[in-house]
PDB file of N, CA and C in Angstrom:
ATOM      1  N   UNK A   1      97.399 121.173  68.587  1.00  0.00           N
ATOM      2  CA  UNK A   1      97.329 121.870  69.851  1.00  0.00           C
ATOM      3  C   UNK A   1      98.738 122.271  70.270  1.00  0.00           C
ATOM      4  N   UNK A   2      98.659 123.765  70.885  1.00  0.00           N
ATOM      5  CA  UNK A   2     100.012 124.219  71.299  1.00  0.00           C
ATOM      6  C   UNK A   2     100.255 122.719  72.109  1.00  0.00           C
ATOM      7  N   UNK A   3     101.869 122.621  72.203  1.00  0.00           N
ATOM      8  CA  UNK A   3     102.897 121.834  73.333  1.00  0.00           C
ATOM      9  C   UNK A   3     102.564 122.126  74.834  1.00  0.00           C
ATOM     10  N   UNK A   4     102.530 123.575  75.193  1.00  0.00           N
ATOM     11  CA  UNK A   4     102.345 123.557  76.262  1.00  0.00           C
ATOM     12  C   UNK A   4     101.036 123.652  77.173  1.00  0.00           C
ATOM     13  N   UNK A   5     100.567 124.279  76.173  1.00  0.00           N
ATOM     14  CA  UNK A   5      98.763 123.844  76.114  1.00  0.00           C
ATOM     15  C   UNK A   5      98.580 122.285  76.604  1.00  0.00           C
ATOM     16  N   UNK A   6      99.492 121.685  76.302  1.00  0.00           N
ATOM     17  CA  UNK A   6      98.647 120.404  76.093  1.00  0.00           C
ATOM     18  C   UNK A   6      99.440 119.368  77.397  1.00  0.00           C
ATOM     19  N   UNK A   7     100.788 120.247  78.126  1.00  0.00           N
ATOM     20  CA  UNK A   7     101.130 119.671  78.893  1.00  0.00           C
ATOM     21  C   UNK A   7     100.309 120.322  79.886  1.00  0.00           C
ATOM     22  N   UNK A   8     100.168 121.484  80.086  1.00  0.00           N
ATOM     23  CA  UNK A   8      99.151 122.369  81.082  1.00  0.00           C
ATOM     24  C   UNK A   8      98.245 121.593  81.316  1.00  0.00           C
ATOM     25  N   UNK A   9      97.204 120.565  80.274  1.00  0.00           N
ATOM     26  CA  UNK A   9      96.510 120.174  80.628  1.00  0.00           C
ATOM     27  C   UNK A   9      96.703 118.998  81.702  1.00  0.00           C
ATOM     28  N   UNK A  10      97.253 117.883  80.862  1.00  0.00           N
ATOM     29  CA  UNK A  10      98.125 116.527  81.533  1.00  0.00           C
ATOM     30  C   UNK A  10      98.471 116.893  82.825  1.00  0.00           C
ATOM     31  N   UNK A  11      99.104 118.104  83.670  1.00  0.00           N
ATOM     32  CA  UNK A  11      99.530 118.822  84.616  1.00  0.00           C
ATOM     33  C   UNK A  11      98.137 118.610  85.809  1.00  0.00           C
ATOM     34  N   UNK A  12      97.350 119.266  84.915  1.00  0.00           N
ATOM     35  CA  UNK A  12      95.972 119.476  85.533  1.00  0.00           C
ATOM     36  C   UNK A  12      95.276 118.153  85.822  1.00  0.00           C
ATOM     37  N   UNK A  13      95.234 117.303  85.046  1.00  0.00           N
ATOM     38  CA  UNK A  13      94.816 116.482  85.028  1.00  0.00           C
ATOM     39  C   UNK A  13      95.370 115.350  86.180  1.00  0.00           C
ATOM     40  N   UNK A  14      96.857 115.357  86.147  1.00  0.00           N
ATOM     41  CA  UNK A  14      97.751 114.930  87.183  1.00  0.00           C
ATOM     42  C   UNK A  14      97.479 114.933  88.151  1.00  0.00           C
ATOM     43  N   UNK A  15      97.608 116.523  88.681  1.00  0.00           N
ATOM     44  CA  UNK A  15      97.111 117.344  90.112  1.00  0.00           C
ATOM     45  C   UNK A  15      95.828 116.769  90.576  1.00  0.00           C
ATOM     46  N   UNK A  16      94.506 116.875  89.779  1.00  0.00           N
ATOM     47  CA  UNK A  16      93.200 116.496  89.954  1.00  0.00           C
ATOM     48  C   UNK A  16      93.592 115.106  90.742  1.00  0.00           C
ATOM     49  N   UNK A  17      93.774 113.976  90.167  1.00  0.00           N
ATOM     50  CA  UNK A  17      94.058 112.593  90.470  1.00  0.00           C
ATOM     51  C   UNK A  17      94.821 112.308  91.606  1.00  0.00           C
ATOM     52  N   UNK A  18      95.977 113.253  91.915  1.00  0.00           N
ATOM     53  CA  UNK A  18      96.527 112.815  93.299  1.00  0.00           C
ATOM     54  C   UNK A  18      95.540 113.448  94.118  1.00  0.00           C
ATOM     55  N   UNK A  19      95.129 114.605  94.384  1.00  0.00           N
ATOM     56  CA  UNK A  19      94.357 115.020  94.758  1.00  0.00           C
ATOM     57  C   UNK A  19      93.346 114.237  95.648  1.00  0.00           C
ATOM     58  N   UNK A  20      92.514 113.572  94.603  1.00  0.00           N
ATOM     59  CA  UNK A  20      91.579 112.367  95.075  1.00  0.00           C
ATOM     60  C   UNK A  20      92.677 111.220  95.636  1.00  0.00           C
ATOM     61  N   UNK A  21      93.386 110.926  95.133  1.00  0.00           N
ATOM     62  CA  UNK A  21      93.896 109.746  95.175  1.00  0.00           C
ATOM     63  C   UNK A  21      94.600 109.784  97.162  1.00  0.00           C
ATOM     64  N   UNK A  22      94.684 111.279  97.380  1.00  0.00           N
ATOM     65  CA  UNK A  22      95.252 111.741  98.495  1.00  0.00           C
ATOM     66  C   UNK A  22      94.146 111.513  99.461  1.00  0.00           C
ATOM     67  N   UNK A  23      92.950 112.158  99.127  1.00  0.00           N
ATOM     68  CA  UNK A  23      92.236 112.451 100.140  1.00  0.00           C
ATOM     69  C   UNK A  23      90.962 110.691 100.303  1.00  0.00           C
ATOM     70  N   UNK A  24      90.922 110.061  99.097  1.00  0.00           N
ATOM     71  CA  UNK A  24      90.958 108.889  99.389  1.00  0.00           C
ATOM     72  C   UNK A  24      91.421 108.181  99.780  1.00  0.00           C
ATOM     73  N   UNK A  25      92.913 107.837  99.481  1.00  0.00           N
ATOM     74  CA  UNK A  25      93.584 107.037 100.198  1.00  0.00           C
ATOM     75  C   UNK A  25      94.127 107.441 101.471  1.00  0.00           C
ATOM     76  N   UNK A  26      93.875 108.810 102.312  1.00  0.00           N
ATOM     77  CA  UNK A  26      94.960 108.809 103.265  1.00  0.00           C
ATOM     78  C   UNK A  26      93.770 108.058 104.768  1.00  0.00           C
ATOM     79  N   UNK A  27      92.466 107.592 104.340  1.00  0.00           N
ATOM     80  CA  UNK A  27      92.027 106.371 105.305  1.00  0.00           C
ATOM     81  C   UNK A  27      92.627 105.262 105.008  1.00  0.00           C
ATOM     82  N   UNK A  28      93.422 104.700 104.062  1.00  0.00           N
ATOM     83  CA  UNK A  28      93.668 103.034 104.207  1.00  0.00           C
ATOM     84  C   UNK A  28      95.227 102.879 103.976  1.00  0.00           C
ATOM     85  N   UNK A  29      96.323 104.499 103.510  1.00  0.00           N
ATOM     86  CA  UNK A  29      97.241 104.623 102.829  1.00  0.00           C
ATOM     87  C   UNK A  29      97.911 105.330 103.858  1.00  0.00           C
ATOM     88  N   UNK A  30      99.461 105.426 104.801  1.00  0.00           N
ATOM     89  CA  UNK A  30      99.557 106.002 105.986  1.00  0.00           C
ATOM     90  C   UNK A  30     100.389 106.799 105.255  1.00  0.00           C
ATOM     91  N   UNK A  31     100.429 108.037 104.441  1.00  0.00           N
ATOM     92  CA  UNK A  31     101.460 108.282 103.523  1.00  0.00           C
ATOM     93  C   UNK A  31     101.694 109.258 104.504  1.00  0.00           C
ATOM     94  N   UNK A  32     103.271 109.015 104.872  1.00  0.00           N
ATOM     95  CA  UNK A  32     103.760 110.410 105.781  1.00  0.00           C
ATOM     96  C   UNK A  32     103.955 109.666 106.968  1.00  0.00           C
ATOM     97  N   UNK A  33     103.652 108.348 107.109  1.00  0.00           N
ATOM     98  CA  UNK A  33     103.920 107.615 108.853  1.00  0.00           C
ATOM     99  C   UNK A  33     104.480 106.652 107.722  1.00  0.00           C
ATOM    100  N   UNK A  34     105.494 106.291 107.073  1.00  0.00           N
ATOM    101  CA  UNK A  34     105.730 104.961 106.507  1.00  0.00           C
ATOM    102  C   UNK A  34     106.636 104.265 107.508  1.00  0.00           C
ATOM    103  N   UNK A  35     107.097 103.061 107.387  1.00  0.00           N
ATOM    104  CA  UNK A  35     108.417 102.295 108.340  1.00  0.00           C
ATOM    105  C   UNK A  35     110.235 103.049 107.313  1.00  0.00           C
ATOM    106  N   UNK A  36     110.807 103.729 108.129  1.00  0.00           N
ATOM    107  CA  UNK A  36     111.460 103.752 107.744  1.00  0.00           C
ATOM    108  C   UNK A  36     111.515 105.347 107.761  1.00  0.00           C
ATOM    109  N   UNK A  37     110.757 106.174 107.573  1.00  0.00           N
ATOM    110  CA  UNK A  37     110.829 107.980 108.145  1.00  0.00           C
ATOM    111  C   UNK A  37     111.256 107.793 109.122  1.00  0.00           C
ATOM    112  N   UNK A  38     112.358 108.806 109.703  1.00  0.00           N
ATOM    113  CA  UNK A  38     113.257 109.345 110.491  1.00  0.00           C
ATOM    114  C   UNK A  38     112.453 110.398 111.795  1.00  0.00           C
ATOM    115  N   UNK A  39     111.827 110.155 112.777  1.00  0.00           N
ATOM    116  CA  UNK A  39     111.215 110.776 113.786  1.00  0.00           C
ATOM    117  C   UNK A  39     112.021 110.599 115.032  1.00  0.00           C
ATOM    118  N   UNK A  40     112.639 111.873 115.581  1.00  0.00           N
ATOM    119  CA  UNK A  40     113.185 112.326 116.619  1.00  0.00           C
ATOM    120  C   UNK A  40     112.252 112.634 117.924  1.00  0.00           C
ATOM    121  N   UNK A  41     112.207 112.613 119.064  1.00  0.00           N
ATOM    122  CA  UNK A  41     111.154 112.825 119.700  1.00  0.00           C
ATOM    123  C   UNK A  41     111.707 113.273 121.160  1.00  0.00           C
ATOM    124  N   UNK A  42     112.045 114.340 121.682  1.00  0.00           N
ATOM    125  CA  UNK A  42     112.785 114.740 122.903  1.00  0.00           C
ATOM    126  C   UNK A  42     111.684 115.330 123.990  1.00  0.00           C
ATOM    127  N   UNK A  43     112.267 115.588 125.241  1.00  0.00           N
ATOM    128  CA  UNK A  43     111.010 116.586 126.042  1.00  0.00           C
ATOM    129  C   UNK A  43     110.520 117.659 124.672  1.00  0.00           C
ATOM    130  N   UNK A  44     111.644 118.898 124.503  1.00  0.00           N
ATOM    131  CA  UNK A  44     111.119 120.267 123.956  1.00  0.00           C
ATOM    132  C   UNK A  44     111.443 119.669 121.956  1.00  0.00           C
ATOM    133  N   UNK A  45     111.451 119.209 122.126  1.00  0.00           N
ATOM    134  CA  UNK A  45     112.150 118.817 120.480  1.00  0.00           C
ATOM    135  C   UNK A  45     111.430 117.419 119.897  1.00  0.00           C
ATOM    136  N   UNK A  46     110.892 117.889 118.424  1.00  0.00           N
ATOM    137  CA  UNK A  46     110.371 116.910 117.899  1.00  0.00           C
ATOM    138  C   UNK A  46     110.858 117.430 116.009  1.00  0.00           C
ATOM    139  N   UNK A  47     111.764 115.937 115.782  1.00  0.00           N
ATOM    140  CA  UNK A  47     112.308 116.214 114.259  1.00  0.00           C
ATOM    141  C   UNK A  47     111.400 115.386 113.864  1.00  0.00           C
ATOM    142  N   UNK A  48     111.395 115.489 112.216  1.00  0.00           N
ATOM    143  CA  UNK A  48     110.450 114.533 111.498  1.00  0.00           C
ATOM    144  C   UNK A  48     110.770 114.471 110.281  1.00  0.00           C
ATOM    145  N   UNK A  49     111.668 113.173 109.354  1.00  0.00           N
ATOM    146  CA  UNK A  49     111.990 113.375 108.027  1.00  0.00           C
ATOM    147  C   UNK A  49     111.426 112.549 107.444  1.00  0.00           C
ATOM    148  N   UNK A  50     110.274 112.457 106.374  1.00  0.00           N
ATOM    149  CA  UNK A  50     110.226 111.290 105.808  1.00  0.00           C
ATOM    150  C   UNK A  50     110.863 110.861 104.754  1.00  0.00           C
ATOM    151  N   UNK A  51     111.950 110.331 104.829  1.00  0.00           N
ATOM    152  CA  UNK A  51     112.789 109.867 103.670  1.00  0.00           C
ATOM    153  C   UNK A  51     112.081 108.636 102.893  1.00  0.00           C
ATOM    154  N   UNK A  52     111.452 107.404 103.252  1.00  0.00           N
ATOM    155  CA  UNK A  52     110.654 106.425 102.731  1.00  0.00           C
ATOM    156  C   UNK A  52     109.594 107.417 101.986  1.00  0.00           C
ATOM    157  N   UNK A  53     109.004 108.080 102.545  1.00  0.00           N
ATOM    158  CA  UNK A  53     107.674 108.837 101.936  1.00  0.00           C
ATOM    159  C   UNK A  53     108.180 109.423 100.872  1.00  0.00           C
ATOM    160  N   UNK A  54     109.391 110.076 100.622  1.00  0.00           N
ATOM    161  CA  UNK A  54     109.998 111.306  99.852  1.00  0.00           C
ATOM    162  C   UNK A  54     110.579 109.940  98.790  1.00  0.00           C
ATOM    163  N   UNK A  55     111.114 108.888  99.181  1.00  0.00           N
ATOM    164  CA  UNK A  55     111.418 107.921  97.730  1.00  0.00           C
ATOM    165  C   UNK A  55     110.127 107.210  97.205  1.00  0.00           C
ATOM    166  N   UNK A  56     108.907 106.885  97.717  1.00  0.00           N
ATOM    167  CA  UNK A  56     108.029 106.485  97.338  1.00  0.00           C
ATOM    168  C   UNK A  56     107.172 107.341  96.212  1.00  0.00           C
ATOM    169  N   UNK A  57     106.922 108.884  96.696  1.00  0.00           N
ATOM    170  CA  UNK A  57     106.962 109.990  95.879  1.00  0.00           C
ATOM    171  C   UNK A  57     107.092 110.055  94.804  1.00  0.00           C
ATOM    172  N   UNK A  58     108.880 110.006  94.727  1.00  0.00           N
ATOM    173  CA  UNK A  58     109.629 110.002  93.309  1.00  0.00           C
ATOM    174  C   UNK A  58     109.812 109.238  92.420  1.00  0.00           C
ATOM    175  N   UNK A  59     109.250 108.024  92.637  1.00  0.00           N
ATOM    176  CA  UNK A  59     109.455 106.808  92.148  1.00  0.00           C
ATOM    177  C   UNK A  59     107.932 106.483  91.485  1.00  0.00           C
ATOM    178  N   UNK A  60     106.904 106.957  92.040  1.00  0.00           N
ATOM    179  CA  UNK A  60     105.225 107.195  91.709  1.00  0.00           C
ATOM    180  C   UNK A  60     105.443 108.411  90.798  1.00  0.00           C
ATOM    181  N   UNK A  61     105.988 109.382  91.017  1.00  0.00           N
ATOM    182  CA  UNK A  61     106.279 110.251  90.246  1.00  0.00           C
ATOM    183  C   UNK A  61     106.751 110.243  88.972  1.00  0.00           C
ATOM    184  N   UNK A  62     107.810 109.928  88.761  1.00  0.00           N
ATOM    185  CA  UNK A  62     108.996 109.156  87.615  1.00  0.00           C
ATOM    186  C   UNK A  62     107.953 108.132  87.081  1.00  0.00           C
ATOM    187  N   UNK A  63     107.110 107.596  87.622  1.00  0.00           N
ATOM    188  CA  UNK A  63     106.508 106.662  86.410  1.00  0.00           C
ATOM    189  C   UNK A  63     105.445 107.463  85.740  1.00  0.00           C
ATOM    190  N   UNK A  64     105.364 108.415  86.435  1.00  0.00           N
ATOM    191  CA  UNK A  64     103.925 109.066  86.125  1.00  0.00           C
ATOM    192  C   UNK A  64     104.258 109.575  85.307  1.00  0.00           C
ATOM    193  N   UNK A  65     105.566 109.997  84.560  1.00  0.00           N
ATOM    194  CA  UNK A  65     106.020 111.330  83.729  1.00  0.00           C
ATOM    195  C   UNK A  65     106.419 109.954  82.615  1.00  0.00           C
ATOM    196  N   UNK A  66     107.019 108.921  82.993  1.00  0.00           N
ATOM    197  CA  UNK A  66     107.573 108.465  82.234  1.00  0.00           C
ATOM    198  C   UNK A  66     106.387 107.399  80.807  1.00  0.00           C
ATOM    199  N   UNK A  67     105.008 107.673  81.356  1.00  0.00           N
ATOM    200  CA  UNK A  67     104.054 107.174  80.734  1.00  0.00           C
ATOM    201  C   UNK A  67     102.884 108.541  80.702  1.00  0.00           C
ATOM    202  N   UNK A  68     103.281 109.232  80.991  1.00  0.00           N
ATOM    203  CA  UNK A  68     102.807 110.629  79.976  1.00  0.00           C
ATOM    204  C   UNK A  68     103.907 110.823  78.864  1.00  0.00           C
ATOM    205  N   UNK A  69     105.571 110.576  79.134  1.00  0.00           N
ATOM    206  CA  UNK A  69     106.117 110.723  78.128  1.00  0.00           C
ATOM    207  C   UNK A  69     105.923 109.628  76.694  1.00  0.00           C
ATOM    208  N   UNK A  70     105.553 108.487  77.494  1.00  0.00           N
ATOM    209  CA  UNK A  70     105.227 107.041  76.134  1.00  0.00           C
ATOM    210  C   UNK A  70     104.086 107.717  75.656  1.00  0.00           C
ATOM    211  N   UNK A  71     103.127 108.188  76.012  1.00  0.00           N
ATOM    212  CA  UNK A  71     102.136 108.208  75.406  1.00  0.00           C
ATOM    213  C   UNK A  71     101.780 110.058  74.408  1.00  0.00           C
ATOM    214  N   UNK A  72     102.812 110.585  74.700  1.00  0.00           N
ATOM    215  CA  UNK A  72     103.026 111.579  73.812  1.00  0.00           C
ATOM    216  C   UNK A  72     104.033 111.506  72.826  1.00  0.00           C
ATOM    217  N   UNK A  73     104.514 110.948  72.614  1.00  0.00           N
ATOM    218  CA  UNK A  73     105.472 110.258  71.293  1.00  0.00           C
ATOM    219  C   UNK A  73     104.827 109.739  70.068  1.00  0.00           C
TER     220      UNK A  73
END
C-alpha cells in the first residue's frame, strides 16, 4: 500500500476517535476549563488561554504519533 495512502488512513482513523472520544468525554472530561488555564475577566473584557489544555493536547498527541510510529516500523 502507497505510504501516504496508508497514513491518510491512520489520520482518519485518528480524527474519527477523538471525535467520539470528544463528544463522549466532554460530560465527565472538563477539557478547556482545566486548573491552571489563564482566564481574565473585566466589566467589558474577557481573555481566555488555555495553556494546561494546550500541554495536555500535545502530550496525548506526541504519544499518539509516537505509537502509530512503533507500530509502522
Amino acid at each position: 500500500m502507497n505510504p501516504v495512502a496508508k497514513m491518510l488512513i491512520i489520520g482518519g482513523i485518528v480524527m474519527i476517535a477523538a471525535g467520539l472520544l470528544w463528544t463522549v468525554g466532554s460530560k465527565y472530561l472538563q477539557i478547556g476549563r482545566l486548573p491552571g488555564d489563564i482566564v481574565v475577566e473585566k466589566e467589558n473584557f474577557k481573555f481566555y488561554f488555555p495553556v494546561v489544555t494546550c500541554i495536555v493536547i500535545s502530550v496525548v498527541l506526541s504519544l499518539v504519533m509516537y505509537v502509530i510510529r512503533w507500530f509502522t516500523k
